[in-house]
PDB file of N, CA and C in Angstrom:
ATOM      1  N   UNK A   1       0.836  -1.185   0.000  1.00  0.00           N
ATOM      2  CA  UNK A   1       0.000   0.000   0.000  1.00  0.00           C
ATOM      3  C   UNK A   1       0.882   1.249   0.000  1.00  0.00           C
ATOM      4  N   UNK A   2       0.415   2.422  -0.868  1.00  0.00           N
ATOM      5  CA  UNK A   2       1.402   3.620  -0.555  1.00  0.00           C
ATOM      6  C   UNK A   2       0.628   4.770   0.058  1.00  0.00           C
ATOM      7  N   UNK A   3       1.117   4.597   1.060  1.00  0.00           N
ATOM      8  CA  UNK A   3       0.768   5.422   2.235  1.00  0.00           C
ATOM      9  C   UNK A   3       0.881   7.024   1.975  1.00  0.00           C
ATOM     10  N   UNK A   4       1.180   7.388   0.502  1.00  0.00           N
ATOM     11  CA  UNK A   4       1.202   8.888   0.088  1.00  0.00           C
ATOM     12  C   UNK A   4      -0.374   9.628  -0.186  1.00  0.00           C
ATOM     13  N   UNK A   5      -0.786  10.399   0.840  1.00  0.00           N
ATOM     14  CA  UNK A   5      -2.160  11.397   1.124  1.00  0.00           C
ATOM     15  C   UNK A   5      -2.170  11.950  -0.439  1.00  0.00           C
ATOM     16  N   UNK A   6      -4.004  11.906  -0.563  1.00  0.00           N
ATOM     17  CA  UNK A   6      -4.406  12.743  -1.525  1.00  0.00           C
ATOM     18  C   UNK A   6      -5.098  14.039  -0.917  1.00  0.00           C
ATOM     19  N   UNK A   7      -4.942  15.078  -1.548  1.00  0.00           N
ATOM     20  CA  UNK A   7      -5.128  16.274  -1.040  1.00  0.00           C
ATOM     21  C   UNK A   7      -6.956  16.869  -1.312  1.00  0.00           C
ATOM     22  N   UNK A   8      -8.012  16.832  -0.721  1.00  0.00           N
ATOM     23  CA  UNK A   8      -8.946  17.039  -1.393  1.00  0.00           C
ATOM     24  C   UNK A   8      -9.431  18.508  -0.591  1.00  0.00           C
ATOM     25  N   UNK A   9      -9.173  19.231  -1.658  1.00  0.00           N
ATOM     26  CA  UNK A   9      -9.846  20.712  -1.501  1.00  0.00           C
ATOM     27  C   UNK A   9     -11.467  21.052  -2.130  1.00  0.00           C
ATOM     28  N   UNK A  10     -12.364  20.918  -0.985  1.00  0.00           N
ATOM     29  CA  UNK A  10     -13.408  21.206  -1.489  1.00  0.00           C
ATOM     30  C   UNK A  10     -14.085  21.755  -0.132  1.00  0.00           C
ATOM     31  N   UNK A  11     -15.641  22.198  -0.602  1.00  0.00           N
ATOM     32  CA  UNK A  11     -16.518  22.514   0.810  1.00  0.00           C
ATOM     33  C   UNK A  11     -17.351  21.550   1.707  1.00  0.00           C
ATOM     34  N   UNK A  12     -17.856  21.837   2.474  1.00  0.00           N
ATOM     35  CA  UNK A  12     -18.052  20.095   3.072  1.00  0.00           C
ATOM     36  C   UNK A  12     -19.155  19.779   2.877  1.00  0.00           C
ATOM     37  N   UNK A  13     -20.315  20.303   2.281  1.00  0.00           N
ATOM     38  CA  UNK A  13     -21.225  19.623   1.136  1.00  0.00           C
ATOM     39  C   UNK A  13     -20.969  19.974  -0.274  1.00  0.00           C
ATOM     40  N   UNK A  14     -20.249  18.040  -0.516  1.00  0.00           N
ATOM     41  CA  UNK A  14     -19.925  18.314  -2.103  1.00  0.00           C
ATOM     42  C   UNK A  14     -20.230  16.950  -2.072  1.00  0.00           C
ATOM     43  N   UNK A  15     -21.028  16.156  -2.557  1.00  0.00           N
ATOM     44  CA  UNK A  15     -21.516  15.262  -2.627  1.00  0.00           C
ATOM     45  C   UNK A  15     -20.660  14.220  -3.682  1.00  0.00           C
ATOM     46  N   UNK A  16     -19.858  14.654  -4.399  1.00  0.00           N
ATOM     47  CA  UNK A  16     -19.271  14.352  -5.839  1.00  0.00           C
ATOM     48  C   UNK A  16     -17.981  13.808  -4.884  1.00  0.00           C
ATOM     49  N   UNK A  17     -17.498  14.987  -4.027  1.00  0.00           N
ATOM     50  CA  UNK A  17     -16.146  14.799  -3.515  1.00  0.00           C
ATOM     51  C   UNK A  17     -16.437  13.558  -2.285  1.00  0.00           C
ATOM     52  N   UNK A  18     -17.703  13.751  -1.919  1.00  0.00           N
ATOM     53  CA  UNK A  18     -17.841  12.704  -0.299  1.00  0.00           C
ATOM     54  C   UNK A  18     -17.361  11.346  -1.592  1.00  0.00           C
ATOM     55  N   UNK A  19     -18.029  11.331  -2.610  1.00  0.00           N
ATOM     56  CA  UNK A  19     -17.539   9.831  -3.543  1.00  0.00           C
ATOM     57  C   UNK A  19     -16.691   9.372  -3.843  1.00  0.00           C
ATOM     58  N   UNK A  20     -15.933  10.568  -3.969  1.00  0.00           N
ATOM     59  CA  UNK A  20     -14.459  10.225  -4.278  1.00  0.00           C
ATOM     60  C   UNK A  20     -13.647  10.106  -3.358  1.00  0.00           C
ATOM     61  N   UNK A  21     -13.949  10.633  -2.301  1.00  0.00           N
ATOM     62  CA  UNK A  21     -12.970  10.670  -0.838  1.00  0.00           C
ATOM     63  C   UNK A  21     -13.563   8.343  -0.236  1.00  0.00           C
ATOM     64  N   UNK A  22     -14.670   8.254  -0.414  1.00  0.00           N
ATOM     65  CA  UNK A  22     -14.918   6.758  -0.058  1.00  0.00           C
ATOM     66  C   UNK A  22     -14.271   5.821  -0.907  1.00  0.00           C
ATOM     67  N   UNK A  23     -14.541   6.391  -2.054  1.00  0.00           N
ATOM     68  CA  UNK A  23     -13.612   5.653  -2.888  1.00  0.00           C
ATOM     69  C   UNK A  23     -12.295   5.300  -2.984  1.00  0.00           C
ATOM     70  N   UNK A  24     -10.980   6.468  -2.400  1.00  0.00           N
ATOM     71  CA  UNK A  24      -9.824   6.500  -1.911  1.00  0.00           C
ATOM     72  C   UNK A  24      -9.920   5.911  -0.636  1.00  0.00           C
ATOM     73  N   UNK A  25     -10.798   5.943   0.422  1.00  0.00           N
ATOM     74  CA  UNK A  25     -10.875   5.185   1.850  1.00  0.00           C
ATOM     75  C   UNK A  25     -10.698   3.605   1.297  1.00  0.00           C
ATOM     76  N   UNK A  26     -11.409   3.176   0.455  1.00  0.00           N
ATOM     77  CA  UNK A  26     -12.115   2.324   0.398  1.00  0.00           C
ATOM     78  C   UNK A  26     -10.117   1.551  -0.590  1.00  0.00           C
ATOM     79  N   UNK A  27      -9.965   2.133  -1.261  1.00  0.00           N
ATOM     80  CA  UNK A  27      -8.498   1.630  -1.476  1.00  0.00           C
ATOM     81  C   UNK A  27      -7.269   1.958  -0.555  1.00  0.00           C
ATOM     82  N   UNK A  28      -7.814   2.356   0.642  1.00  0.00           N
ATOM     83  CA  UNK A  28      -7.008   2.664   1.888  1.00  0.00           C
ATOM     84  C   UNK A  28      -5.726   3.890   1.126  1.00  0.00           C
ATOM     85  N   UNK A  29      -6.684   4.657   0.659  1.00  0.00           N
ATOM     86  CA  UNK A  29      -5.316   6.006   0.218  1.00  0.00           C
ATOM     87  C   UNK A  29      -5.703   7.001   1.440  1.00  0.00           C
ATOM     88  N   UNK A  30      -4.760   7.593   1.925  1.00  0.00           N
ATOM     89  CA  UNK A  30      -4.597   8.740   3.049  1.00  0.00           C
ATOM     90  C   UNK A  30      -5.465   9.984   2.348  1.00  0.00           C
ATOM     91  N   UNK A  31      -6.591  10.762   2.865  1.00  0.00           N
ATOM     92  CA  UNK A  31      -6.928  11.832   2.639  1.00  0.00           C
ATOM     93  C   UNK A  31      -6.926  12.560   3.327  1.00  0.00           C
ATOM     94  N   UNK A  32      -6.684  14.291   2.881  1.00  0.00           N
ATOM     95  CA  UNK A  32      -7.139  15.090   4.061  1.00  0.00           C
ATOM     96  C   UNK A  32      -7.902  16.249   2.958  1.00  0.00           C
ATOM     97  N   UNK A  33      -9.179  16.529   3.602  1.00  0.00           N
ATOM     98  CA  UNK A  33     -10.003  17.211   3.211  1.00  0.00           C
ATOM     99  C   UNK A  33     -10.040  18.513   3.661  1.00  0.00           C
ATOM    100  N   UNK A  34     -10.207  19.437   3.130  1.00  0.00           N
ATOM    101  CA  UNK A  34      -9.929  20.903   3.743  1.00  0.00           C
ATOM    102  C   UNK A  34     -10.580  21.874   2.801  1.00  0.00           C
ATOM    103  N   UNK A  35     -11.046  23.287   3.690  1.00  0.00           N
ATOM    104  CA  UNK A  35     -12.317  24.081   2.359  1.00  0.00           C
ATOM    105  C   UNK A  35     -11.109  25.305   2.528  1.00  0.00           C
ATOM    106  N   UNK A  36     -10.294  26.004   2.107  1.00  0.00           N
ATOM    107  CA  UNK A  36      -9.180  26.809   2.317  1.00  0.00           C
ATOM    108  C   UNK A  36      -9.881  28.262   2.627  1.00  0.00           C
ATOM    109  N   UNK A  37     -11.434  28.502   1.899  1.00  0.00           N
ATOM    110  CA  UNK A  37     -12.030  29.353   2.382  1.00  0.00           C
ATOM    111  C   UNK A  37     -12.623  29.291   3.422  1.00  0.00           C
ATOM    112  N   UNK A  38     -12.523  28.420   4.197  1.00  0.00           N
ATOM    113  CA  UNK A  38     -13.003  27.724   5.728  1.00  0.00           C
ATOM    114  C   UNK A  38     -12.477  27.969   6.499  1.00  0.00           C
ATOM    115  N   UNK A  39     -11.490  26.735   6.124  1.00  0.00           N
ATOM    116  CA  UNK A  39     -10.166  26.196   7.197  1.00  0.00           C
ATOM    117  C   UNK A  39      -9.449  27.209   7.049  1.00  0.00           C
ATOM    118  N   UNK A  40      -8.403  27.747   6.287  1.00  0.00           N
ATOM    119  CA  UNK A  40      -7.483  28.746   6.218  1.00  0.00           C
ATOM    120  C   UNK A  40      -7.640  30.059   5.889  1.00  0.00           C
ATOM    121  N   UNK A  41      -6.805  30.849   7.036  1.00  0.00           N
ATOM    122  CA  UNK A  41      -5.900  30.569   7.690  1.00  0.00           C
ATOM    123  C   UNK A  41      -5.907  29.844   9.026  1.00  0.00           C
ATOM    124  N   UNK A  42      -7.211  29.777   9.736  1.00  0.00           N
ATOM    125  CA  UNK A  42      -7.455  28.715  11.010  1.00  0.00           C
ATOM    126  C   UNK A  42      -8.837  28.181  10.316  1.00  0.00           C
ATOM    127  N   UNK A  43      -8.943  27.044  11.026  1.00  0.00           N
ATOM    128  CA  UNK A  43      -7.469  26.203  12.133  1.00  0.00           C
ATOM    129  C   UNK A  43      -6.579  25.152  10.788  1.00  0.00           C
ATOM    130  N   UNK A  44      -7.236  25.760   9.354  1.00  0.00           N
ATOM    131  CA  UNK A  44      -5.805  24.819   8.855  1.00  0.00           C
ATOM    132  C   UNK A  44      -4.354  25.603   9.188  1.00  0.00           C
ATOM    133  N   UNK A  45      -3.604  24.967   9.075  1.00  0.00           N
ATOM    134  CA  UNK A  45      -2.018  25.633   9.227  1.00  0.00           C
ATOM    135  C   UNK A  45      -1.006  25.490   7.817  1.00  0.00           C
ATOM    136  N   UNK A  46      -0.618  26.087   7.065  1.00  0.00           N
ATOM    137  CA  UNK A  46       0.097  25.637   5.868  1.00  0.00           C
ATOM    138  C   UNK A  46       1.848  25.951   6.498  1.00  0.00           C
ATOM    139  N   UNK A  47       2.432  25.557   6.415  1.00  0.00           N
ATOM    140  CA  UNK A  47       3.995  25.699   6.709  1.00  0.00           C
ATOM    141  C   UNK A  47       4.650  25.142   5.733  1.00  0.00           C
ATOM    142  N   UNK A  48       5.574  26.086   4.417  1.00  0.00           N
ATOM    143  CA  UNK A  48       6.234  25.383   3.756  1.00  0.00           C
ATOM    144  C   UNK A  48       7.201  26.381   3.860  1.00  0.00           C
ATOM    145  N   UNK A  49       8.666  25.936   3.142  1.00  0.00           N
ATOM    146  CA  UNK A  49       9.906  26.174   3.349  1.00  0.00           C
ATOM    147  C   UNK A  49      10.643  26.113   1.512  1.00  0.00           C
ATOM    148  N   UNK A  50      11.740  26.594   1.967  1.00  0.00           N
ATOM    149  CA  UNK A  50      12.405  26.770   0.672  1.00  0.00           C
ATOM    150  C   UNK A  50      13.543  26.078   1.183  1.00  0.00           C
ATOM    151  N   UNK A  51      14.753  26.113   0.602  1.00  0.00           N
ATOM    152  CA  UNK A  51      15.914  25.652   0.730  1.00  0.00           C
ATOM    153  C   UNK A  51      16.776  24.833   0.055  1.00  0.00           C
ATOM    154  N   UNK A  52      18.224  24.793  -0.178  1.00  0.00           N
ATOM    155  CA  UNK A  52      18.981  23.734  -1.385  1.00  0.00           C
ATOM    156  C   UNK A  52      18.212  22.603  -1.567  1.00  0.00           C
ATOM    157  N   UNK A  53      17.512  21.740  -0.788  1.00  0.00           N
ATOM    158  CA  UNK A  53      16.906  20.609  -1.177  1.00  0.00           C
ATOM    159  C   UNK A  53      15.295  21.058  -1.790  1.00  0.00           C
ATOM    160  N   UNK A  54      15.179  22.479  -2.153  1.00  0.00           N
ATOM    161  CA  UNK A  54      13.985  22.470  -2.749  1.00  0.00           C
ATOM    162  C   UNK A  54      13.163  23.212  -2.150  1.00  0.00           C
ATOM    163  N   UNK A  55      11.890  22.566  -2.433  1.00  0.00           N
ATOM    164  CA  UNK A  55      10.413  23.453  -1.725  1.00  0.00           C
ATOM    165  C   UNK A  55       9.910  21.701  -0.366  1.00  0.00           C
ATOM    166  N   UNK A  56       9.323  22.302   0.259  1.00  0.00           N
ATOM    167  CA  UNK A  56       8.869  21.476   1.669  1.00  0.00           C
ATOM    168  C   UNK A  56       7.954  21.976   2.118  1.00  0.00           C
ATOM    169  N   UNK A  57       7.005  21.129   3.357  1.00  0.00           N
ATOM    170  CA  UNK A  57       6.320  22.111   3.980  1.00  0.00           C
ATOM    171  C   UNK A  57       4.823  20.698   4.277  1.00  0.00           C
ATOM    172  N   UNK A  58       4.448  21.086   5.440  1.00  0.00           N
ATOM    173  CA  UNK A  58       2.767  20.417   5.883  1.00  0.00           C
ATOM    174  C   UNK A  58       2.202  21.356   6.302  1.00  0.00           C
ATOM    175  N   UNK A  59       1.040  20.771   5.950  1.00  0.00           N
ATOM    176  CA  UNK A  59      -0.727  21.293   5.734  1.00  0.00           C
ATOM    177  C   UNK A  59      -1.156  20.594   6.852  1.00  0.00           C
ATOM    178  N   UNK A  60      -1.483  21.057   7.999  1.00  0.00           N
ATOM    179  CA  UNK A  60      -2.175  20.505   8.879  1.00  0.00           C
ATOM    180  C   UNK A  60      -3.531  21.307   9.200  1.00  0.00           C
ATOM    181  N   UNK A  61      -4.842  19.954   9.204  1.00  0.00           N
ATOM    182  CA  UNK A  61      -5.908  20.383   9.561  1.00  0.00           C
ATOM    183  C   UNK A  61      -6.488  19.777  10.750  1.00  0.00           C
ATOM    184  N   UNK A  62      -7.319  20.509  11.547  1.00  0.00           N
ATOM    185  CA  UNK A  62      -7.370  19.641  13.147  1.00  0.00           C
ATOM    186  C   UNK A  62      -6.573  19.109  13.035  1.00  0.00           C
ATOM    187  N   UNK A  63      -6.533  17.798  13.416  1.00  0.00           N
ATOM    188  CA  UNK A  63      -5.627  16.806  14.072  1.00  0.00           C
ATOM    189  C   UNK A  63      -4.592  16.079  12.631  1.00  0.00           C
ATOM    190  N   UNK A  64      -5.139  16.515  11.871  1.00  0.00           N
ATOM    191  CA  UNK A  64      -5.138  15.597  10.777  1.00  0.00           C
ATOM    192  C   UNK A  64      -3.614  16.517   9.643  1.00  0.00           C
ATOM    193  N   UNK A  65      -2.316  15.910   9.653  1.00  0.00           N
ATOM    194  CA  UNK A  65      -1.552  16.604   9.337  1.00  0.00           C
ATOM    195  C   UNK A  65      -0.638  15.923   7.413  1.00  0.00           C
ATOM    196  N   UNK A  66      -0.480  16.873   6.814  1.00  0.00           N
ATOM    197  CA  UNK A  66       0.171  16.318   5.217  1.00  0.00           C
ATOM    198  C   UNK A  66       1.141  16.885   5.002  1.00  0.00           C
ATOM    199  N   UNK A  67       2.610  15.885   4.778  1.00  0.00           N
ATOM    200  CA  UNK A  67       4.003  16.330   4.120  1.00  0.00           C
ATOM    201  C   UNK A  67       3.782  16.726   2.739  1.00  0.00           C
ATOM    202  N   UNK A  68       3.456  17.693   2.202  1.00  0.00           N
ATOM    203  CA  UNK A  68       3.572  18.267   0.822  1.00  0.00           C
ATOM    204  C   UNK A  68       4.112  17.584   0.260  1.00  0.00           C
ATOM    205  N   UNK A  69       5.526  17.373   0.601  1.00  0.00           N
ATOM    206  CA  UNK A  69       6.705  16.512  -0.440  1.00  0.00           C
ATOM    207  C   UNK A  69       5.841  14.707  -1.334  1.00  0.00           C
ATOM    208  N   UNK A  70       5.353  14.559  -0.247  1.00  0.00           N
ATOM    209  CA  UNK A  70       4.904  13.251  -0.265  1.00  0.00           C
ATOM    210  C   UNK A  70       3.055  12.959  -0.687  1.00  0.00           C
ATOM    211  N   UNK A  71       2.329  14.119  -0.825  1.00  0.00           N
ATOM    212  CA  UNK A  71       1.221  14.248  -1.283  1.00  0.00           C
ATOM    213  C   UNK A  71       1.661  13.611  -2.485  1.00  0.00           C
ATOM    214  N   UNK A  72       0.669  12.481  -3.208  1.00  0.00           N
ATOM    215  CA  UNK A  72       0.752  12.023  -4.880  1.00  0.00           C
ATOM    216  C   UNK A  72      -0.347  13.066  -5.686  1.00  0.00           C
ATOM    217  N   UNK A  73      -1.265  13.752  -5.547  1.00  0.00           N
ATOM    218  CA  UNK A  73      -2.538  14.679  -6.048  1.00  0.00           C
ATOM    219  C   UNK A  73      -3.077  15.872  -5.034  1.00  0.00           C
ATOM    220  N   UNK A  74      -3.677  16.332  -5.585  1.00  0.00           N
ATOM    221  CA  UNK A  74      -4.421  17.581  -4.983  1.00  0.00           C
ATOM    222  C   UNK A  74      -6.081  17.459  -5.839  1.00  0.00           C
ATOM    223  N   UNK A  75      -6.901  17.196  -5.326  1.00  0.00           N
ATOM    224  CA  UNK A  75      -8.280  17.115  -5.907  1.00  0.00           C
ATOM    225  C   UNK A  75      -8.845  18.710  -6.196  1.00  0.00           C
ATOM    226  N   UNK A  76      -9.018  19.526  -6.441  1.00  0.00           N
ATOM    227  CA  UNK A  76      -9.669  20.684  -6.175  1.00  0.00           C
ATOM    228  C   UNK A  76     -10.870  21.079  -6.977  1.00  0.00           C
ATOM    229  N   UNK A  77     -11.688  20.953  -6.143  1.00  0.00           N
ATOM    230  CA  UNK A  77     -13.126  21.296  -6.474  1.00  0.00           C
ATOM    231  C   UNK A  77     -14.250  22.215  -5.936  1.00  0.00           C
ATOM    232  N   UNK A  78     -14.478  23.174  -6.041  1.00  0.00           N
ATOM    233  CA  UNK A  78     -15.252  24.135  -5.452  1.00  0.00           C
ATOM    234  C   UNK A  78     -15.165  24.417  -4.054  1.00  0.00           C
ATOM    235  N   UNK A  79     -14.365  24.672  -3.689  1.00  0.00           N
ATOM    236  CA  UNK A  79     -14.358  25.119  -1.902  1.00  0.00           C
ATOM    237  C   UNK A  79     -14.764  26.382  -1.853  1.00  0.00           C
ATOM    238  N   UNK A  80     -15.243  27.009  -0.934  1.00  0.00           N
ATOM    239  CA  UNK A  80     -15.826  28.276  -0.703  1.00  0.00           C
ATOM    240  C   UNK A  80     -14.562  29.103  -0.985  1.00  0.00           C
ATOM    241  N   UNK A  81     -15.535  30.638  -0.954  1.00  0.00           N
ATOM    242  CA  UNK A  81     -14.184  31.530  -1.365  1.00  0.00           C
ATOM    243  C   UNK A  81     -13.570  32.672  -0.145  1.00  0.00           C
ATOM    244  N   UNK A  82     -12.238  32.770  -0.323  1.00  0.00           N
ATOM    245  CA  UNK A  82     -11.998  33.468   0.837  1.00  0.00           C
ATOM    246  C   UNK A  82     -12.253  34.506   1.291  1.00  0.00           C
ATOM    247  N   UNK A  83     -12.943  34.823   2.611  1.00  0.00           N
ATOM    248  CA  UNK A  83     -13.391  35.330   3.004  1.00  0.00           C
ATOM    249  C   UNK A  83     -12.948  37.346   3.129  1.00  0.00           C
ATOM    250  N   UNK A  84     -13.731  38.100   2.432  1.00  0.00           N
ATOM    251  CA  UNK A  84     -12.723  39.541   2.321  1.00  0.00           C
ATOM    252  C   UNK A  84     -13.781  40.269   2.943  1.00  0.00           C
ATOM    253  N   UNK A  85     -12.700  41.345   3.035  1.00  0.00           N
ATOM    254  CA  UNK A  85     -13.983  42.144   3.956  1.00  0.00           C
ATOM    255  C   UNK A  85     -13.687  43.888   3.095  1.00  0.00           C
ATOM    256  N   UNK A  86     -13.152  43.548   1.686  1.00  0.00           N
ATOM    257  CA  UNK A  86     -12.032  44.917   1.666  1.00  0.00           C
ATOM    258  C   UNK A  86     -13.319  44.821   0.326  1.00  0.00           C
ATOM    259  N   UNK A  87     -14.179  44.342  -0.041  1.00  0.00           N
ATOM    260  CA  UNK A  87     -15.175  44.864  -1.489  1.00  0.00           C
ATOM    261  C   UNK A  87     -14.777  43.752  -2.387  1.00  0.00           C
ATOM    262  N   UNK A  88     -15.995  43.889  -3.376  1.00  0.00           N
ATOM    263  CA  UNK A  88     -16.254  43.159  -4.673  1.00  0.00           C
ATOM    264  C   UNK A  88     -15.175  43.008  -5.325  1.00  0.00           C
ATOM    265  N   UNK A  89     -13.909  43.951  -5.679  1.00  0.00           N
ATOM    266  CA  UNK A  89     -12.349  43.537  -6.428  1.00  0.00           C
ATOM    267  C   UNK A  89     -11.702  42.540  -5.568  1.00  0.00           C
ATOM    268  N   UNK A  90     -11.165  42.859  -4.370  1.00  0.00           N
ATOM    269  CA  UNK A  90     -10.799  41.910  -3.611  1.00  0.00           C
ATOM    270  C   UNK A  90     -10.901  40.437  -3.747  1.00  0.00           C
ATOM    271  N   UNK A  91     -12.908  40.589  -3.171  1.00  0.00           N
ATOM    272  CA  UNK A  91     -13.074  39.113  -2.999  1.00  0.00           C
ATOM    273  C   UNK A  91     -13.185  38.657  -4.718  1.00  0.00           C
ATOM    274  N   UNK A  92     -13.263  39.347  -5.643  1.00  0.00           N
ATOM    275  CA  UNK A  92     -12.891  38.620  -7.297  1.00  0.00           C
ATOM    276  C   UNK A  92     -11.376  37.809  -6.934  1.00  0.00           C
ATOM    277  N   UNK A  93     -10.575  38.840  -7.303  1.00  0.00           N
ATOM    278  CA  UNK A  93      -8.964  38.464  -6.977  1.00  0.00           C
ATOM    279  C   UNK A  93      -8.561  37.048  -5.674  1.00  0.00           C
ATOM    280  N   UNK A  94      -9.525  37.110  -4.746  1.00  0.00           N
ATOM    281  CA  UNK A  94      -9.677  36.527  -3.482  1.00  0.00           C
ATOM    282  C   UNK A  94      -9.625  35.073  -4.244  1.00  0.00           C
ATOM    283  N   UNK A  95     -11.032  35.136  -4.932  1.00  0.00           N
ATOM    284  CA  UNK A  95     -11.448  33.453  -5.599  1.00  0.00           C
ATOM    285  C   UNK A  95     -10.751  33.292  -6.985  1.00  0.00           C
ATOM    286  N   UNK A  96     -10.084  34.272  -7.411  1.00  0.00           N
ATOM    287  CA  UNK A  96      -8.961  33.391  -8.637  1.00  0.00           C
ATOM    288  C   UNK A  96      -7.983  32.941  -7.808  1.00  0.00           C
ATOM    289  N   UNK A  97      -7.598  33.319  -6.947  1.00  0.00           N
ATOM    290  CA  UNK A  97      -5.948  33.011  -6.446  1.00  0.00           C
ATOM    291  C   UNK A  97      -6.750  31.352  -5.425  1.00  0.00           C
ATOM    292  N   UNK A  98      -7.668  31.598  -5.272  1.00  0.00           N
ATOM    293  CA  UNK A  98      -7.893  30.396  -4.093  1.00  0.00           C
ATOM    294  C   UNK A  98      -7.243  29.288  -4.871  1.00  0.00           C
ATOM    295  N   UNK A  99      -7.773  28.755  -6.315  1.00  0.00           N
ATOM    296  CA  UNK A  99      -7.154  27.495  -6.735  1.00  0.00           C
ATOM    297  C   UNK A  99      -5.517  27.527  -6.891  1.00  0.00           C
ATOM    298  N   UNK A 100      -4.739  28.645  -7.545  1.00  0.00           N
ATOM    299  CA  UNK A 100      -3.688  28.087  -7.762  1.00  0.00           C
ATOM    300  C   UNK A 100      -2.859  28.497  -6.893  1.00  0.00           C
ATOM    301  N   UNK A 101      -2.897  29.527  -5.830  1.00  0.00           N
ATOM    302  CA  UNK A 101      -2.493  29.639  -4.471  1.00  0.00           C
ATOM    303  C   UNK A 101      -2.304  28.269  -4.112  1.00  0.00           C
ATOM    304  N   UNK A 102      -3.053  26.295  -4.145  1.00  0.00           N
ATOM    305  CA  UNK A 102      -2.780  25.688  -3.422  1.00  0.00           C
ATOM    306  C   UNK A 102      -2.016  24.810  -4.149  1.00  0.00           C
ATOM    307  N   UNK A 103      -2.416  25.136  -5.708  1.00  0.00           N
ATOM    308  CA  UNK A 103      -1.911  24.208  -6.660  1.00  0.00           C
ATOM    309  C   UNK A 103      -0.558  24.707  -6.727  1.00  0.00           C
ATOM    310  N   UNK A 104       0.270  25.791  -6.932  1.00  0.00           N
ATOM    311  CA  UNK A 104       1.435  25.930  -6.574  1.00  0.00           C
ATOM    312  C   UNK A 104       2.448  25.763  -5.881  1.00  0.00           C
ATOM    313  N   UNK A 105       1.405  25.664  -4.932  1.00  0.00           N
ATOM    314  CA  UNK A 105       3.000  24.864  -3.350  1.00  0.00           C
ATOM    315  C   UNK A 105       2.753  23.902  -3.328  1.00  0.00           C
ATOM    316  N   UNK A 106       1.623  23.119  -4.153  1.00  0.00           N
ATOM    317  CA  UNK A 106       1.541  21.651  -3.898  1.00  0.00           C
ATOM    318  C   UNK A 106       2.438  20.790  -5.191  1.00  0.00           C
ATOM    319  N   UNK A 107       2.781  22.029  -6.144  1.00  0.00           N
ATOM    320  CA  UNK A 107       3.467  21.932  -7.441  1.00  0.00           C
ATOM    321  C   UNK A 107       5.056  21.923  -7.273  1.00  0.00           C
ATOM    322  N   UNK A 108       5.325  22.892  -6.468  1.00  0.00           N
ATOM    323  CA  UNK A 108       6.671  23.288  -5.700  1.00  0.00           C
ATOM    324  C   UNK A 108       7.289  22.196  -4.678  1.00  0.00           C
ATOM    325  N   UNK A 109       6.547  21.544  -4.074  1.00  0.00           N
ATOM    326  CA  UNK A 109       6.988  20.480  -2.837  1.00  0.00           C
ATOM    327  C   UNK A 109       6.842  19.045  -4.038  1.00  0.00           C
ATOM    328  N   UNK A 110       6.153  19.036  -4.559  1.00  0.00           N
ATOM    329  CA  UNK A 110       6.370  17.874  -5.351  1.00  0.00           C
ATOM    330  C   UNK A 110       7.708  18.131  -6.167  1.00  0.00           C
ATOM    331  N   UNK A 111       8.386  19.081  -6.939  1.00  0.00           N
ATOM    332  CA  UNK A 111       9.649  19.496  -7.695  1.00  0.00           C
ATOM    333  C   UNK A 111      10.496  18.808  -6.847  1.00  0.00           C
ATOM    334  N   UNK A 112      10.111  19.805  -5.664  1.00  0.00           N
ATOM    335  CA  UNK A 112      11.543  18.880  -4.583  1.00  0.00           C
ATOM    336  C   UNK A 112      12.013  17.567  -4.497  1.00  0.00           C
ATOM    337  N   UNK A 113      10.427  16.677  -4.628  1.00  0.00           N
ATOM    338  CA  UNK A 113      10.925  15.538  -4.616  1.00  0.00           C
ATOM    339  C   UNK A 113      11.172  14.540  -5.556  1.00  0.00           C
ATOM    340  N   UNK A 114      10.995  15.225  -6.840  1.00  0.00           N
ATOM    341  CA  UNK A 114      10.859  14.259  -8.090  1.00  0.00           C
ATOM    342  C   UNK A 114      12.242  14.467  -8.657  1.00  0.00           C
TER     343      UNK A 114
END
């Protein structure tokens, strides 16, 4: 079995994603589910790093914690959008950056390790 977490970014009624997350249970793949317009910045925690060996860094949600390096996917599917309080440009800019804001460091920690 390879014990490498799939990353599923969505909101927590997504009925499409509850299928796909049983479906990975169900082949015993590691998930951690997280809505970034939710969870982050609390109580998810993102910590990544730079350095000669690359990009690094875990995503921890509640209890439930992911080595970037070692994530095999990132699912991303409609998670709510982040939350602004600064007007209508903002929260636009807010929900383009939500997807590749995660797809990038999840793009970057994988470099490191491939």
């Amino acid at each position: 079995m390879d014990g490498r977490p799939v990353l599923v970014c969505t909101q927590d009624e997504d009925a499409t994603a509850d299928l796909v997350i049983a479906e990975l249970n169900r082949r015993r793949v590691p998930v951690l589910r997280f809505d970034p317009g939710r969870d982050f910045p609390a109580p998810a925690v993102l910590a990544a790093r730079t350095g000669t060996g690359g990009w690094g860094g875990r995503l921890t949600v509640g209890e439930r914690t992911a080595d970037l390096s070692a994530v095999r996917a990132l699912y991303h599917r409609r998670p709510n959008a982040y939350p602004t309080d600064s007007g209508e440009q903002s929260a636009r800019f807010a929900a383009q950056e939500n997807g590749g804001d995660w797809a990038e460091c999840w793009a970057r920690c994988r470099g490191a390790c491939t």
